[in-house]
PDB file of N, CA and C in Angstrom:
ATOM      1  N   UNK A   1     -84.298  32.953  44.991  1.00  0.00           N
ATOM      2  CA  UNK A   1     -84.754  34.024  44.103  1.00  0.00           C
ATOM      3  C   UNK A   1     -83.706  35.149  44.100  1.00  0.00           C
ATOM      4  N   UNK A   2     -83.546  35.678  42.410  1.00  0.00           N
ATOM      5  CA  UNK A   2     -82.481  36.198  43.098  1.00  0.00           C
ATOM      6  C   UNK A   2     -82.836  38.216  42.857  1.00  0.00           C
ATOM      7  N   UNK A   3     -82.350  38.884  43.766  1.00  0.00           N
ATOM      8  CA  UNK A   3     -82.709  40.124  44.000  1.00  0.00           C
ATOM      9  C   UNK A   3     -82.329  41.076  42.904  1.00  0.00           C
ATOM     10  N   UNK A   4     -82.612  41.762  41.780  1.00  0.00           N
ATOM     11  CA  UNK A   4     -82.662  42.503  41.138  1.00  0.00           C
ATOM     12  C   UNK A   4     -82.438  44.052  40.835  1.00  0.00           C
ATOM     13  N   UNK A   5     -82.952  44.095  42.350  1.00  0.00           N
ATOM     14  CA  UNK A   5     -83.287  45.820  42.727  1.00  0.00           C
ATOM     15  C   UNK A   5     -82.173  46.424  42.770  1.00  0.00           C
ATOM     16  N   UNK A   6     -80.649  45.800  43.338  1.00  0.00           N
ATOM     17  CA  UNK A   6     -79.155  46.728  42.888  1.00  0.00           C
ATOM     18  C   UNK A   6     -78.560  46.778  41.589  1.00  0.00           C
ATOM     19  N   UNK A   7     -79.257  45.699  40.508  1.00  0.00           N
ATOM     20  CA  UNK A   7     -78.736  45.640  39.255  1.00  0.00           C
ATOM     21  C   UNK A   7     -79.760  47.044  38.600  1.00  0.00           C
ATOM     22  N   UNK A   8     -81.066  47.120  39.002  1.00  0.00           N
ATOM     23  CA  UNK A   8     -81.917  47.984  38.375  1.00  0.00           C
ATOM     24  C   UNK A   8     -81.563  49.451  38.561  1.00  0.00           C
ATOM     25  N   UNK A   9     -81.536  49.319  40.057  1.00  0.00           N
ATOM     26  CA  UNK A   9     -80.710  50.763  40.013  1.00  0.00           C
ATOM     27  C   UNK A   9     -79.167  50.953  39.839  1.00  0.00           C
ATOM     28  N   UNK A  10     -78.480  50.271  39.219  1.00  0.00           N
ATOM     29  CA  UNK A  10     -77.426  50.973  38.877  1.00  0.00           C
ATOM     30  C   UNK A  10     -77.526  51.068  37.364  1.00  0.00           C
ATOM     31  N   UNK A  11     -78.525  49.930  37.096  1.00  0.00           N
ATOM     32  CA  UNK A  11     -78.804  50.372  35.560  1.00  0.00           C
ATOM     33  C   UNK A  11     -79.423  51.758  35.182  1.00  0.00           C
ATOM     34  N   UNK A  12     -80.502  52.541  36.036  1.00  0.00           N
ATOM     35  CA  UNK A  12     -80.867  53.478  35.953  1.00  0.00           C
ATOM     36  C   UNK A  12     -80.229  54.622  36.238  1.00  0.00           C
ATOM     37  N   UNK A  13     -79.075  54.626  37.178  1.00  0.00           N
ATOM     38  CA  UNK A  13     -78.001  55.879  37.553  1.00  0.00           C
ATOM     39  C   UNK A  13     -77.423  55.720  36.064  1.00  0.00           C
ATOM     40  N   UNK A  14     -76.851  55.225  35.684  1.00  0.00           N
ATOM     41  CA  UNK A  14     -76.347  55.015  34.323  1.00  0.00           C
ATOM     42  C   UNK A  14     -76.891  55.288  33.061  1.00  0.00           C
ATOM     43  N   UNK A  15     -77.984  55.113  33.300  1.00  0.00           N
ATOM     44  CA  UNK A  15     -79.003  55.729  31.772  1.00  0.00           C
ATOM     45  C   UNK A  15     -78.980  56.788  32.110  1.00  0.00           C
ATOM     46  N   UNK A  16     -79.278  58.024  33.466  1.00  0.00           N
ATOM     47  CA  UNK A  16     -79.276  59.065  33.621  1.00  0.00           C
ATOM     48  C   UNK A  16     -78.270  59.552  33.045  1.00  0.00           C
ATOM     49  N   UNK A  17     -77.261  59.381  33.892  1.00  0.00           N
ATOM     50  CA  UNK A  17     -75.582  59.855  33.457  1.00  0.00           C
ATOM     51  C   UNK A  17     -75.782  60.061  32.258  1.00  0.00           C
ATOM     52  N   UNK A  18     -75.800  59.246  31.711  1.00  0.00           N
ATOM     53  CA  UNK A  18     -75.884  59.248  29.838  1.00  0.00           C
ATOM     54  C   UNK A  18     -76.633  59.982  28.977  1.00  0.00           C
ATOM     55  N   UNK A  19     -78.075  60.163  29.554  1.00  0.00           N
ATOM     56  CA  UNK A  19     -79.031  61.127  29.122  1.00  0.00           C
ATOM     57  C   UNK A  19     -78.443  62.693  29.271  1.00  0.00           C
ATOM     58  N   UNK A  20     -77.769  62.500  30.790  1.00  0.00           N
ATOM     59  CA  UNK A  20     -77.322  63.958  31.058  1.00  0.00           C
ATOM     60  C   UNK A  20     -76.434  64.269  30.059  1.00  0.00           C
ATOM     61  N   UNK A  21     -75.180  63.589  30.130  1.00  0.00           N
ATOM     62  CA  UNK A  21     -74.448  63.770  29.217  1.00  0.00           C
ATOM     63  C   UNK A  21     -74.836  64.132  27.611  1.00  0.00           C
ATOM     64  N   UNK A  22     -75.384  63.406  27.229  1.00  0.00           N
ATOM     65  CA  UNK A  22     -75.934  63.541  25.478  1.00  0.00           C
ATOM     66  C   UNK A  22     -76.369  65.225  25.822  1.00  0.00           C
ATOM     67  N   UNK A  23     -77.101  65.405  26.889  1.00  0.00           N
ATOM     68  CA  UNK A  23     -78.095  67.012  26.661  1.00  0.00           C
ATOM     69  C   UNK A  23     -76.702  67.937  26.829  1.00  0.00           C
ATOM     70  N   UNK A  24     -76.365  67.723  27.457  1.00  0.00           N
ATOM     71  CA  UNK A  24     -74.727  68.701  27.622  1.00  0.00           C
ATOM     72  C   UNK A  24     -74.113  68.698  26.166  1.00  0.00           C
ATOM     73  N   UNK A  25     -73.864  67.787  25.322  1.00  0.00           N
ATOM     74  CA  UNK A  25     -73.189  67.754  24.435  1.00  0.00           C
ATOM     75  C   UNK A  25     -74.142  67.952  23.405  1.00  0.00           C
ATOM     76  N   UNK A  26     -75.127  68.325  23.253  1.00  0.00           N
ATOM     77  CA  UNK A  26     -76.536  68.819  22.214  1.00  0.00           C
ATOM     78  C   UNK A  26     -76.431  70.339  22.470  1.00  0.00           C
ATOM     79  N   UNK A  27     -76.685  70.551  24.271  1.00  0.00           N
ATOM     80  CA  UNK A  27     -76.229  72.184  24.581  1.00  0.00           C
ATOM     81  C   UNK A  27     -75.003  73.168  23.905  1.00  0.00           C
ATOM     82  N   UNK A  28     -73.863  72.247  24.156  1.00  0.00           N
ATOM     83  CA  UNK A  28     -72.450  72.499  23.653  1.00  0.00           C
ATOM     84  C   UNK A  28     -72.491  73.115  22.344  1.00  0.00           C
ATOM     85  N   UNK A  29     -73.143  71.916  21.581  1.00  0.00           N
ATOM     86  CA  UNK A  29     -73.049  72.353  19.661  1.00  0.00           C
ATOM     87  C   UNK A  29     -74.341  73.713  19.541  1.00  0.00           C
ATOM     88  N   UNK A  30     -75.659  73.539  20.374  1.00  0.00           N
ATOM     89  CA  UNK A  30     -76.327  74.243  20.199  1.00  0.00           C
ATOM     90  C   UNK A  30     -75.786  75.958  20.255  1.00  0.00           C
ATOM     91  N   UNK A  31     -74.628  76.058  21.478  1.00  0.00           N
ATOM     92  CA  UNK A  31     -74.075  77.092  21.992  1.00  0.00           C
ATOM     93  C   UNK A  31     -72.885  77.755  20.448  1.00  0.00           C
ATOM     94  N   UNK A  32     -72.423  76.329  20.214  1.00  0.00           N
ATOM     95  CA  UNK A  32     -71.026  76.708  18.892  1.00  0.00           C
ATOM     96  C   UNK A  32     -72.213  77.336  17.927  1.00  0.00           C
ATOM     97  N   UNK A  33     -73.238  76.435  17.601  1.00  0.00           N
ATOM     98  CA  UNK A  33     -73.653  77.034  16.264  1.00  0.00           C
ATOM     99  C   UNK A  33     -74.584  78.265  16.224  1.00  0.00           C
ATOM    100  N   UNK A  34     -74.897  78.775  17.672  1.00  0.00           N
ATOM    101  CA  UNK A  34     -75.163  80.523  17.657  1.00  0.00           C
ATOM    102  C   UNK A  34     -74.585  81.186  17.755  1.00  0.00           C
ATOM    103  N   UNK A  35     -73.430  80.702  18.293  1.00  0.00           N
ATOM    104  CA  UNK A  35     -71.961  81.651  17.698  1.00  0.00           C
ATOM    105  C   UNK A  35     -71.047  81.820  16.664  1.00  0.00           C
ATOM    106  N   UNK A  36     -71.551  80.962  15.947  1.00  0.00           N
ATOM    107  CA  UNK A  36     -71.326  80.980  14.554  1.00  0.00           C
ATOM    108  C   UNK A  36     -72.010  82.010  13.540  1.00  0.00           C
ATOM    109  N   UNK A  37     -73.560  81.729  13.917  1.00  0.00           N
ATOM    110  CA  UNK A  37     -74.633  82.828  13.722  1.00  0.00           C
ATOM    111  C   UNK A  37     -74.305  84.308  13.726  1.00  0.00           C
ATOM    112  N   UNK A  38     -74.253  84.480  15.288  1.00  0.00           N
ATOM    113  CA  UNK A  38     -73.624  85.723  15.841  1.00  0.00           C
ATOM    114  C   UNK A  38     -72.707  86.471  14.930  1.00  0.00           C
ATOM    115  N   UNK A  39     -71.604  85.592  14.828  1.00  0.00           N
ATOM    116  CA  UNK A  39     -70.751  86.032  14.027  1.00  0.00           C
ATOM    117  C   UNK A  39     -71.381  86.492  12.807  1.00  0.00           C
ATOM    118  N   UNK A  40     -72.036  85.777  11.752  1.00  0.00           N
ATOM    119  CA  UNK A  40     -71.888  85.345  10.608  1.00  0.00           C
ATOM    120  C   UNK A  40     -72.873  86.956  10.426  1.00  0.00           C
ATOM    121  N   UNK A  41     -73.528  87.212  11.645  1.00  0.00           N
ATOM    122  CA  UNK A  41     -74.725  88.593  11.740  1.00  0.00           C
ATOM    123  C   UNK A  41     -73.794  89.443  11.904  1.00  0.00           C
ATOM    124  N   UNK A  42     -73.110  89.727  12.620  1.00  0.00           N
ATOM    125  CA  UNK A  42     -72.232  90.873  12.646  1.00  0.00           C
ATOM    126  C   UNK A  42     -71.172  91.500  11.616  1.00  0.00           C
ATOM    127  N   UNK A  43     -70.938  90.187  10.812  1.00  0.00           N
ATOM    128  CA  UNK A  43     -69.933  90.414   9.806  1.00  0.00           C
ATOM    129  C   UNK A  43     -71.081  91.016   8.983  1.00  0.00           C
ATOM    130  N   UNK A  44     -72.542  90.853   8.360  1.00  0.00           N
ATOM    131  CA  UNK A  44     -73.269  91.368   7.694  1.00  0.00           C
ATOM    132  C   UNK A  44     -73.427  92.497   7.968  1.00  0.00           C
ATOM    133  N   UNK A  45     -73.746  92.900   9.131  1.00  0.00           N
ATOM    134  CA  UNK A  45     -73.631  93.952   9.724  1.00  0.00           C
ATOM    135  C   UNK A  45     -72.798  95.492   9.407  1.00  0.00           C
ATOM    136  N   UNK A  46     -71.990  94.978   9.710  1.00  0.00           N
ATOM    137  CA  UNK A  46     -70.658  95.635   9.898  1.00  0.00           C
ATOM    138  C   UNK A  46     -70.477  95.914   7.862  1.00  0.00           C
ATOM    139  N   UNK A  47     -70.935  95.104   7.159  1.00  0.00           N
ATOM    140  CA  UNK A  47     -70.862  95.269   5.845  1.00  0.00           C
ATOM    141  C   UNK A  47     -71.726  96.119   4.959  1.00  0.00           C
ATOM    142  N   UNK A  48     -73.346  95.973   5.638  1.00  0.00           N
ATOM    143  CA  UNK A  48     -74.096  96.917   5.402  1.00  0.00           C
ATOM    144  C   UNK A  48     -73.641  98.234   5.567  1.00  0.00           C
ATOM    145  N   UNK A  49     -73.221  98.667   6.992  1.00  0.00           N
ATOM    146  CA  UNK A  49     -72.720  99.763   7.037  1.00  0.00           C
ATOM    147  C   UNK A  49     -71.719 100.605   6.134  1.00  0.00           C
ATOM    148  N   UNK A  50     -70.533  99.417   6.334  1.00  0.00           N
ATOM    149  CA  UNK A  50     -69.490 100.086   5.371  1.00  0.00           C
ATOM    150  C   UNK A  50     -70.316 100.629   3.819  1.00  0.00           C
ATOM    151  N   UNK A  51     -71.339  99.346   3.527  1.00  0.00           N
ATOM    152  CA  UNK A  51     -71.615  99.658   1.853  1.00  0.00           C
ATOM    153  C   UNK A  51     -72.915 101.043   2.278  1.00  0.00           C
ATOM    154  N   UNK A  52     -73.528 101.301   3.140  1.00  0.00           N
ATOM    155  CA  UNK A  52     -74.134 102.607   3.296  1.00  0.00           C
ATOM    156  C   UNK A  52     -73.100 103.755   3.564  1.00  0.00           C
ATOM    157  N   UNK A  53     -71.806 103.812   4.217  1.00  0.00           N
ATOM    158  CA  UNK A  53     -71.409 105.053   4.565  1.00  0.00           C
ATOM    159  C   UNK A  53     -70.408 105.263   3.013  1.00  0.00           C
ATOM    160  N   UNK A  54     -70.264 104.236   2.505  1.00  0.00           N
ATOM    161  CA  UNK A  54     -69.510 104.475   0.916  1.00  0.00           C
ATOM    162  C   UNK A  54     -70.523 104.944  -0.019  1.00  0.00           C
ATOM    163  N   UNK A  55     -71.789 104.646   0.202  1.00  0.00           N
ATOM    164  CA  UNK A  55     -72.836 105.670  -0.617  1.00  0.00           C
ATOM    165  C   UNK A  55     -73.236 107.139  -0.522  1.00  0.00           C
ATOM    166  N   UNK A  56     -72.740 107.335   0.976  1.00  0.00           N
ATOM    167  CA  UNK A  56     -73.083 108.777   1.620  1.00  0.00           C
ATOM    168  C   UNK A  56     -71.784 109.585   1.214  1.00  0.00           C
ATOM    169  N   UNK A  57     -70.725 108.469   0.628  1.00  0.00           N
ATOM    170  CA  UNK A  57     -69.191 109.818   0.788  1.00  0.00           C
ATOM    171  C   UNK A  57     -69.313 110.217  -0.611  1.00  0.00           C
ATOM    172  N   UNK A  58     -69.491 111.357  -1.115  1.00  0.00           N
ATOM    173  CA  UNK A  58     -68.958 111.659  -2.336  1.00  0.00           C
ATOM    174  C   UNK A  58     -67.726 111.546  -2.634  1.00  0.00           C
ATOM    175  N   UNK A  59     -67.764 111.058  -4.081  1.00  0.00           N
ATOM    176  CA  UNK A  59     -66.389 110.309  -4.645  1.00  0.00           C
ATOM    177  C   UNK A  59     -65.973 111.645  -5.933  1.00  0.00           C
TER     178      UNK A  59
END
């Protein structure tokens, strides 16, 4: 009969690894695309202002 139990667990260290990995690389993009955000808020930001303090200057 033949024993199974070292093929099973190395099959299972290995699905981990892999699971871990995928969530790291889901984290990664999750991290780029709120900093993209970030950005994309601040540039609005920063635009509102300018177009409010160009309403306050008499021309």
């Amino acid at each position: 009969m033949t024993d199974y139990s070292f093929m099973i667990r190395i099959n299972d260290e290995v699905q981990k690894h892999l699971e871990e990995k995928a969530m790291i690389e889901l984290q990664t993009e999750a991290l780029k695309e709120h900093r993209k955000i970030q950005i994309i808020t601040g540039v609005i930001g920063v635009l509102i202002t300018l177009a409010a303090l160009m309403m306050e200057t008499p021309h």
